[in-house]
C-alpha atoms as a PDB file:
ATOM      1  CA  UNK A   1     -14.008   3.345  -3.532  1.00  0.00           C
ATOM      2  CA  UNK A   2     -12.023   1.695  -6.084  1.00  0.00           C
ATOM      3  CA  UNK A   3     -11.700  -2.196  -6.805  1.00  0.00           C
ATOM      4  CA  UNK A   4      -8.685  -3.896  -6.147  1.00  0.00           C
ATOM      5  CA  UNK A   5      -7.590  -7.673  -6.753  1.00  0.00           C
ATOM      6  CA  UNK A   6      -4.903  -9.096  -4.309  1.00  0.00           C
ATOM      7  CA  UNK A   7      -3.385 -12.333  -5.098  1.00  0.00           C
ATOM      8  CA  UNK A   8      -0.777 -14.707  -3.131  1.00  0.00           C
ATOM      9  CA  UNK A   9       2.377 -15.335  -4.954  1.00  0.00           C
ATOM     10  CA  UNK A  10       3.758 -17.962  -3.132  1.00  0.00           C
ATOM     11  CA  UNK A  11       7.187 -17.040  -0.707  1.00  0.00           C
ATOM     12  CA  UNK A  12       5.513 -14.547   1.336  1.00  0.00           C
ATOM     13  CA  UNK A  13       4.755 -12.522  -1.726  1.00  0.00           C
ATOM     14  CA  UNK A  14       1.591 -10.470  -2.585  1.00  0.00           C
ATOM     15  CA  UNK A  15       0.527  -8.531  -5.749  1.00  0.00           C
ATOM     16  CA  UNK A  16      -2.049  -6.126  -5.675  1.00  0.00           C
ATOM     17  CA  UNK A  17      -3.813  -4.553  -8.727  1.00  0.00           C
ATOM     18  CA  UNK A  18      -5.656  -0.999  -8.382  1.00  0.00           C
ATOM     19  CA  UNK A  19      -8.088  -2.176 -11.177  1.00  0.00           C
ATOM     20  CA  UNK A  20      -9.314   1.027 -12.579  1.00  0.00           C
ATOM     21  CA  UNK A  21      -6.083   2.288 -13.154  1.00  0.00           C
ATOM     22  CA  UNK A  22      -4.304  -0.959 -13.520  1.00  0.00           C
ATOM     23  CA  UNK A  23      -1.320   0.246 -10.533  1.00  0.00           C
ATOM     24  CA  UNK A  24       0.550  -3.044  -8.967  1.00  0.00           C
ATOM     25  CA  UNK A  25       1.556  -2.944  -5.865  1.00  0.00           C
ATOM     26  CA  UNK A  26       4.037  -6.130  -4.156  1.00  0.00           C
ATOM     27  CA  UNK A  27       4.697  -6.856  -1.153  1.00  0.00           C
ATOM     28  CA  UNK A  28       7.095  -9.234   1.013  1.00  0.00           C
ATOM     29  CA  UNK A  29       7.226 -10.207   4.453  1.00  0.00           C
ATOM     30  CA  UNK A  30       9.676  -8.393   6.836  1.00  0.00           C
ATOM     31  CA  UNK A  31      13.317  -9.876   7.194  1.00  0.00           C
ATOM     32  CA  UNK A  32      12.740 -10.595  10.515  1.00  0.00           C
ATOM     33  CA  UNK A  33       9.148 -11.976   9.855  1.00  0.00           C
ATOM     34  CA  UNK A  34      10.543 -14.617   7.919  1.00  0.00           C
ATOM     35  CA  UNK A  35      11.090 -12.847   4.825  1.00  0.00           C
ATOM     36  CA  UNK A  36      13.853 -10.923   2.270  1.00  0.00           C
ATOM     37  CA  UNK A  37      12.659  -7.630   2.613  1.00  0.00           C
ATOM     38  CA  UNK A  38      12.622  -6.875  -1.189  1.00  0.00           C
ATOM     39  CA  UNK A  39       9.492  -4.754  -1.294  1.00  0.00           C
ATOM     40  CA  UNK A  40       7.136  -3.063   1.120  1.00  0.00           C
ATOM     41  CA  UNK A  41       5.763  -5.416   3.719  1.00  0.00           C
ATOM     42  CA  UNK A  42       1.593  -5.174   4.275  1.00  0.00           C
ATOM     43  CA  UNK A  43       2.716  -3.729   7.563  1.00  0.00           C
ATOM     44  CA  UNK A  44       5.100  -1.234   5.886  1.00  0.00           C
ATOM     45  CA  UNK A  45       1.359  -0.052   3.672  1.00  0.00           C
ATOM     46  CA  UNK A  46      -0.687  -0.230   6.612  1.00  0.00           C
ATOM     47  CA  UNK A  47       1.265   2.501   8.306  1.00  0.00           C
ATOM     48  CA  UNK A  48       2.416   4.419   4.956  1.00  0.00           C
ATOM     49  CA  UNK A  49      -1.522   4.554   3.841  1.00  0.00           C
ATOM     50  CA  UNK A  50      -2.419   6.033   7.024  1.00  0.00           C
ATOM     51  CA  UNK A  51       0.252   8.751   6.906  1.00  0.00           C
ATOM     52  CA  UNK A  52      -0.846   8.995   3.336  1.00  0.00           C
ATOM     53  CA  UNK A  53      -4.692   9.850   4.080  1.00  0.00           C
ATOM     54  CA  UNK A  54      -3.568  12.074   6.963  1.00  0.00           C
ATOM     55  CA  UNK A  55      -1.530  14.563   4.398  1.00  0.00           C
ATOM     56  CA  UNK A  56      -4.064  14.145   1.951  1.00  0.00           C
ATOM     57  CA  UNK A  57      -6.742  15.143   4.361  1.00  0.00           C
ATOM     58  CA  UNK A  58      -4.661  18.156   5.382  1.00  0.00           C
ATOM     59  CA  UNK A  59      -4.199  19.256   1.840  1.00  0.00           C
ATOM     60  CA  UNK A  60      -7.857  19.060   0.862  1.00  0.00           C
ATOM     61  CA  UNK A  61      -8.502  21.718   4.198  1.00  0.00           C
ATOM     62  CA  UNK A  62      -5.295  23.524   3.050  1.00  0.00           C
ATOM     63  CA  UNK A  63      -7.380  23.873  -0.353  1.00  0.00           C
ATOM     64  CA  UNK A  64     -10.230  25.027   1.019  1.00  0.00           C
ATOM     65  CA  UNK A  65      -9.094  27.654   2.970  1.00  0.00           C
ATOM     66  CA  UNK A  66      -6.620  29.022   0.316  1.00  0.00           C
END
């Protein structure tokens, strides 16, 4: 597993650094969770990683069995 550093930006704002690779991810609070909805919200990448692994997953057995 990879390292990553996640830091608090102040206004609801996160930024995330993959740090092999050096791959910045930010995120902001839903509009309707008391923020502006510029980026991805931590709930928006909890759900998009899973369906993310799931397809990757798939592909890997798609691989294997040609």
């Amino acid at each position: 597993m990879s390292l990553m550093k996640v830091e608090y930006q102040g206004e609801l704002h996160t930024e995330a650094v993959h740090l092999d690779s050096q791959t910045i991810i930010e995120t902001d609070a839903p509009k309707d969770n008391q923020g502006r909805g510029e980026k991805f919200s931590p709930t928006d990448l909890l759900a998009t990683s899973l369906a993310s692994c799931k397809l990757t997953i798939m592909a890997m057995k798609a691989r294997t069995l040609g």
